[in-house]
C-alpha atoms as a PDB file:
ATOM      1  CA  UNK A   1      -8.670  14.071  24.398  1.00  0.00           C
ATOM      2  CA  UNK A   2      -6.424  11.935  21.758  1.00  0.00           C
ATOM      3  CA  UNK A   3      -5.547  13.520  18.619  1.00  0.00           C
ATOM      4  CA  UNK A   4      -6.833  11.919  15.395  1.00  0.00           C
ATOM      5  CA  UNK A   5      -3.864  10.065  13.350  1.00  0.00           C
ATOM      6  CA  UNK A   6      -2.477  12.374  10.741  1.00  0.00           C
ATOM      7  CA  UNK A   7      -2.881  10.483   7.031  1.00  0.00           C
ATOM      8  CA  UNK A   8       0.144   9.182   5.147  1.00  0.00           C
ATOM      9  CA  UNK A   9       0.458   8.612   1.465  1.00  0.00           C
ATOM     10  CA  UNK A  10       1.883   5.098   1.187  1.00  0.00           C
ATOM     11  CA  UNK A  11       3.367   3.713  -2.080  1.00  0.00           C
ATOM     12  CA  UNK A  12       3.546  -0.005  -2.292  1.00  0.00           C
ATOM     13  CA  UNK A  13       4.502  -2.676  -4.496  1.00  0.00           C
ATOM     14  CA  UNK A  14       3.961  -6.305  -4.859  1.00  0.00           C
ATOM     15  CA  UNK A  15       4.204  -9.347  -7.697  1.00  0.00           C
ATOM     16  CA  UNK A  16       0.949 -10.585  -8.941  1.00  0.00           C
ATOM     17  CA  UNK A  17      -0.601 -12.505 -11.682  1.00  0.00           C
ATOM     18  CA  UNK A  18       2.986 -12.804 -13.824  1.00  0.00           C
ATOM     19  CA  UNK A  19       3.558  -8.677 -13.509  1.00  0.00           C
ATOM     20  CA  UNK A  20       3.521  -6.148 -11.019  1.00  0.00           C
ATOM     21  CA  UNK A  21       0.699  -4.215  -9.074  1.00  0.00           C
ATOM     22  CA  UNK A  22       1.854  -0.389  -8.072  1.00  0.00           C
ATOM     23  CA  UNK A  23      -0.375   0.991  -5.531  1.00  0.00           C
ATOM     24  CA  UNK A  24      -0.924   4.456  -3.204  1.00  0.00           C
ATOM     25  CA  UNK A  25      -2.613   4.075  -0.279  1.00  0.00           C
ATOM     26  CA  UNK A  26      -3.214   6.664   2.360  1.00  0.00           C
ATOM     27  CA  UNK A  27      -2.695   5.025   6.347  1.00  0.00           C
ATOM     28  CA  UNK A  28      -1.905   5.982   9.461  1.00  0.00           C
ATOM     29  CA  UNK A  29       0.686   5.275  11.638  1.00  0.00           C
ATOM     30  CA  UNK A  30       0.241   3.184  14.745  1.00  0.00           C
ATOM     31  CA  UNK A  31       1.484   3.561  18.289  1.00  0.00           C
ATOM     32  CA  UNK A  32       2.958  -0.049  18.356  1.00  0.00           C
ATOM     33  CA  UNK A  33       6.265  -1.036  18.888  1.00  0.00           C
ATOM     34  CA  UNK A  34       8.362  -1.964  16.076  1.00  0.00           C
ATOM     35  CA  UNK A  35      10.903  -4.894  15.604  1.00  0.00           C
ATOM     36  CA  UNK A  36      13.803  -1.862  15.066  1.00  0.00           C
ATOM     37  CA  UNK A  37      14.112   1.819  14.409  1.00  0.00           C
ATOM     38  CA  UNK A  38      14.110   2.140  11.147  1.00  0.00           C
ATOM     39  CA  UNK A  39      10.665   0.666  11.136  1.00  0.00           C
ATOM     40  CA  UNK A  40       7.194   1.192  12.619  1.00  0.00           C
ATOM     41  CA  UNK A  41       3.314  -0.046  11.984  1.00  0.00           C
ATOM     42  CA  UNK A  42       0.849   1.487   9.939  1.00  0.00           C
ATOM     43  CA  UNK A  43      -2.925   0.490   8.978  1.00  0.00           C
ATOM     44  CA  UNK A  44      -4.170   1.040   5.204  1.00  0.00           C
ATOM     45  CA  UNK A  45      -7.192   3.220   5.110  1.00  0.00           C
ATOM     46  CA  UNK A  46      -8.073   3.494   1.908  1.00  0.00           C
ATOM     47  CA  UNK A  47      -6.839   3.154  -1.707  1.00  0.00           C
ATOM     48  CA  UNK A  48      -6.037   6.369  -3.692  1.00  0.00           C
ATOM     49  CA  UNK A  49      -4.798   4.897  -7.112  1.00  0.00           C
ATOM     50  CA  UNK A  50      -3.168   1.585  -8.317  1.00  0.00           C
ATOM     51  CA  UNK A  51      -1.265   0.460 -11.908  1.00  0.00           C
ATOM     52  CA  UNK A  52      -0.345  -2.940 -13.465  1.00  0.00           C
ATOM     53  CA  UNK A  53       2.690  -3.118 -15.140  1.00  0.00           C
ATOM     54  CA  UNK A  54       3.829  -6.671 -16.965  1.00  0.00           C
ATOM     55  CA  UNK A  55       4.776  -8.321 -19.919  1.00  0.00           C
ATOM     56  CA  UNK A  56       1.589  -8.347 -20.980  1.00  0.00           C
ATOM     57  CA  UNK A  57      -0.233  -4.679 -19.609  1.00  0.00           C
ATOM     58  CA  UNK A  58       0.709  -1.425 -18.435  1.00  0.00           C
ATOM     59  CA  UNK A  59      -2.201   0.906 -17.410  1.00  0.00           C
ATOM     60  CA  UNK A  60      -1.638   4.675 -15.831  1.00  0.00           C
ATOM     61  CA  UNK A  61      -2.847   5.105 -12.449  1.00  0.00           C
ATOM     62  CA  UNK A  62      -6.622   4.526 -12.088  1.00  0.00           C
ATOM     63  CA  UNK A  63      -8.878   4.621  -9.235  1.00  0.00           C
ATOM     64  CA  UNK A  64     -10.079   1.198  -7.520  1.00  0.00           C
ATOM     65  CA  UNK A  65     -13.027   0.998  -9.544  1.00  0.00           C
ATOM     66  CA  UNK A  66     -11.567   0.783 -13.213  1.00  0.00           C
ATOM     67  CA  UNK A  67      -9.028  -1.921 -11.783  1.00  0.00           C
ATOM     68  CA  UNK A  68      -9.552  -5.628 -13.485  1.00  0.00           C
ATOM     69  CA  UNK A  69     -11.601  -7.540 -11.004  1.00  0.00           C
ATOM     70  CA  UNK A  70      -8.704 -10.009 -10.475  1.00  0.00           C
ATOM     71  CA  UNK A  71      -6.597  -6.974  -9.403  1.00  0.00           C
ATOM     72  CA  UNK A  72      -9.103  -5.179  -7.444  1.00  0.00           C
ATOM     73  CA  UNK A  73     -10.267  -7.907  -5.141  1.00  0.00           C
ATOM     74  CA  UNK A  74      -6.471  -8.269  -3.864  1.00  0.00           C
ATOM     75  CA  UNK A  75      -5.745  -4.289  -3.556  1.00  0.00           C
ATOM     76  CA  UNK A  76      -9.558  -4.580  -1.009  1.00  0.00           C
ATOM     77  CA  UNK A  77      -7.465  -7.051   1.239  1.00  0.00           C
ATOM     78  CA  UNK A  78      -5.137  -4.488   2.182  1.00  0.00           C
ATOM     79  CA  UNK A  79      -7.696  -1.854   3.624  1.00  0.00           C
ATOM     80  CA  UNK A  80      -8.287  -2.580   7.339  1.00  0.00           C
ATOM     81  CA  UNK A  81      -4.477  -4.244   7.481  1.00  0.00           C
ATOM     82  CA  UNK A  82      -1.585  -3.190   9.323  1.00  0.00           C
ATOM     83  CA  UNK A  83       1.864  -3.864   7.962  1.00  0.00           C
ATOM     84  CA  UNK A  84       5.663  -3.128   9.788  1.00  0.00           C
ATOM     85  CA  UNK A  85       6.861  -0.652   6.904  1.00  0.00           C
ATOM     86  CA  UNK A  86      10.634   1.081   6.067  1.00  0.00           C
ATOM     87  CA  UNK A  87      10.198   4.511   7.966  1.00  0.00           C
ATOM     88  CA  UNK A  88      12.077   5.953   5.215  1.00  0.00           C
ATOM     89  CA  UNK A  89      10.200   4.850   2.129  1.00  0.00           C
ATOM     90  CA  UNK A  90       6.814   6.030   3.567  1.00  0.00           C
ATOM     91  CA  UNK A  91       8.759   9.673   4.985  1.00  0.00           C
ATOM     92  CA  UNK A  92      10.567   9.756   1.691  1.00  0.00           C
ATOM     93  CA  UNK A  93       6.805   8.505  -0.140  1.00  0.00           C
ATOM     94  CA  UNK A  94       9.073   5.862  -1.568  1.00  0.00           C
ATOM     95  CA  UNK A  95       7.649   2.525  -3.104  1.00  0.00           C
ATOM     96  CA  UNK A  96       8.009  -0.259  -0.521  1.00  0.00           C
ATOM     97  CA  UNK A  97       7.664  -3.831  -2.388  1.00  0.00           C
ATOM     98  CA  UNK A  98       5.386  -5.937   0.299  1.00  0.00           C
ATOM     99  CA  UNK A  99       4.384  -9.339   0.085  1.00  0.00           C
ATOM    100  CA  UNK A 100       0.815  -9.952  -1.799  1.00  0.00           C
ATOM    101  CA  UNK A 101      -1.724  -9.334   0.347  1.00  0.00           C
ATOM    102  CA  UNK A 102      -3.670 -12.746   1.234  1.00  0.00           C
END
């Protein structure tokens, strides 16, 4: 009998519509072999909380739901993804800047 993956809180970061979109996810890691140490694989389960910060607007953390629609339909690609992510900045719950999610 396998044990069920323990959730991580995962803080990530990536450039979007001329600002910034700040985002903690909770994930799991995966048992798949990453390109070096310092790094393994982990799939986005969910979305706990996400800010915009630019020129422009700065919100506080909200849920998914009171995102704009512009932002929120990007922050739904990542659910269901895996990505190869810094071991420290998820141990460390760190913000990791990613590429935007396509």
């Amino acid at each position: 009998m396998s044990a069920e993956p323990q959730s991580i809180s995962i803080n990530l970061g990536w450039s979007t519509h001329g600002g910034w979109l700040l985002g903690r996810f909770l994930g799991h890691k995966l048992d798949r072999r990453a390109s070096a140490d310092r790094l393994f694989w982990v799939m986005i389960d969910d979305v706990i909380s996400c800010r915009i910060q630019s020129d422009t607007l700065s919100t506080e953390q909200m849920p998914l739901s009171k995102l704009p629609v512009e932002f929120h339909t990007e922050v739904k690609r990542l659910i269901g993804r895996s990505l190869e992510l810094a071991r420290w900045c998820v141990e460390c719950e760190t913000l990791q800047y990613i590429t935007p999610p396509e």
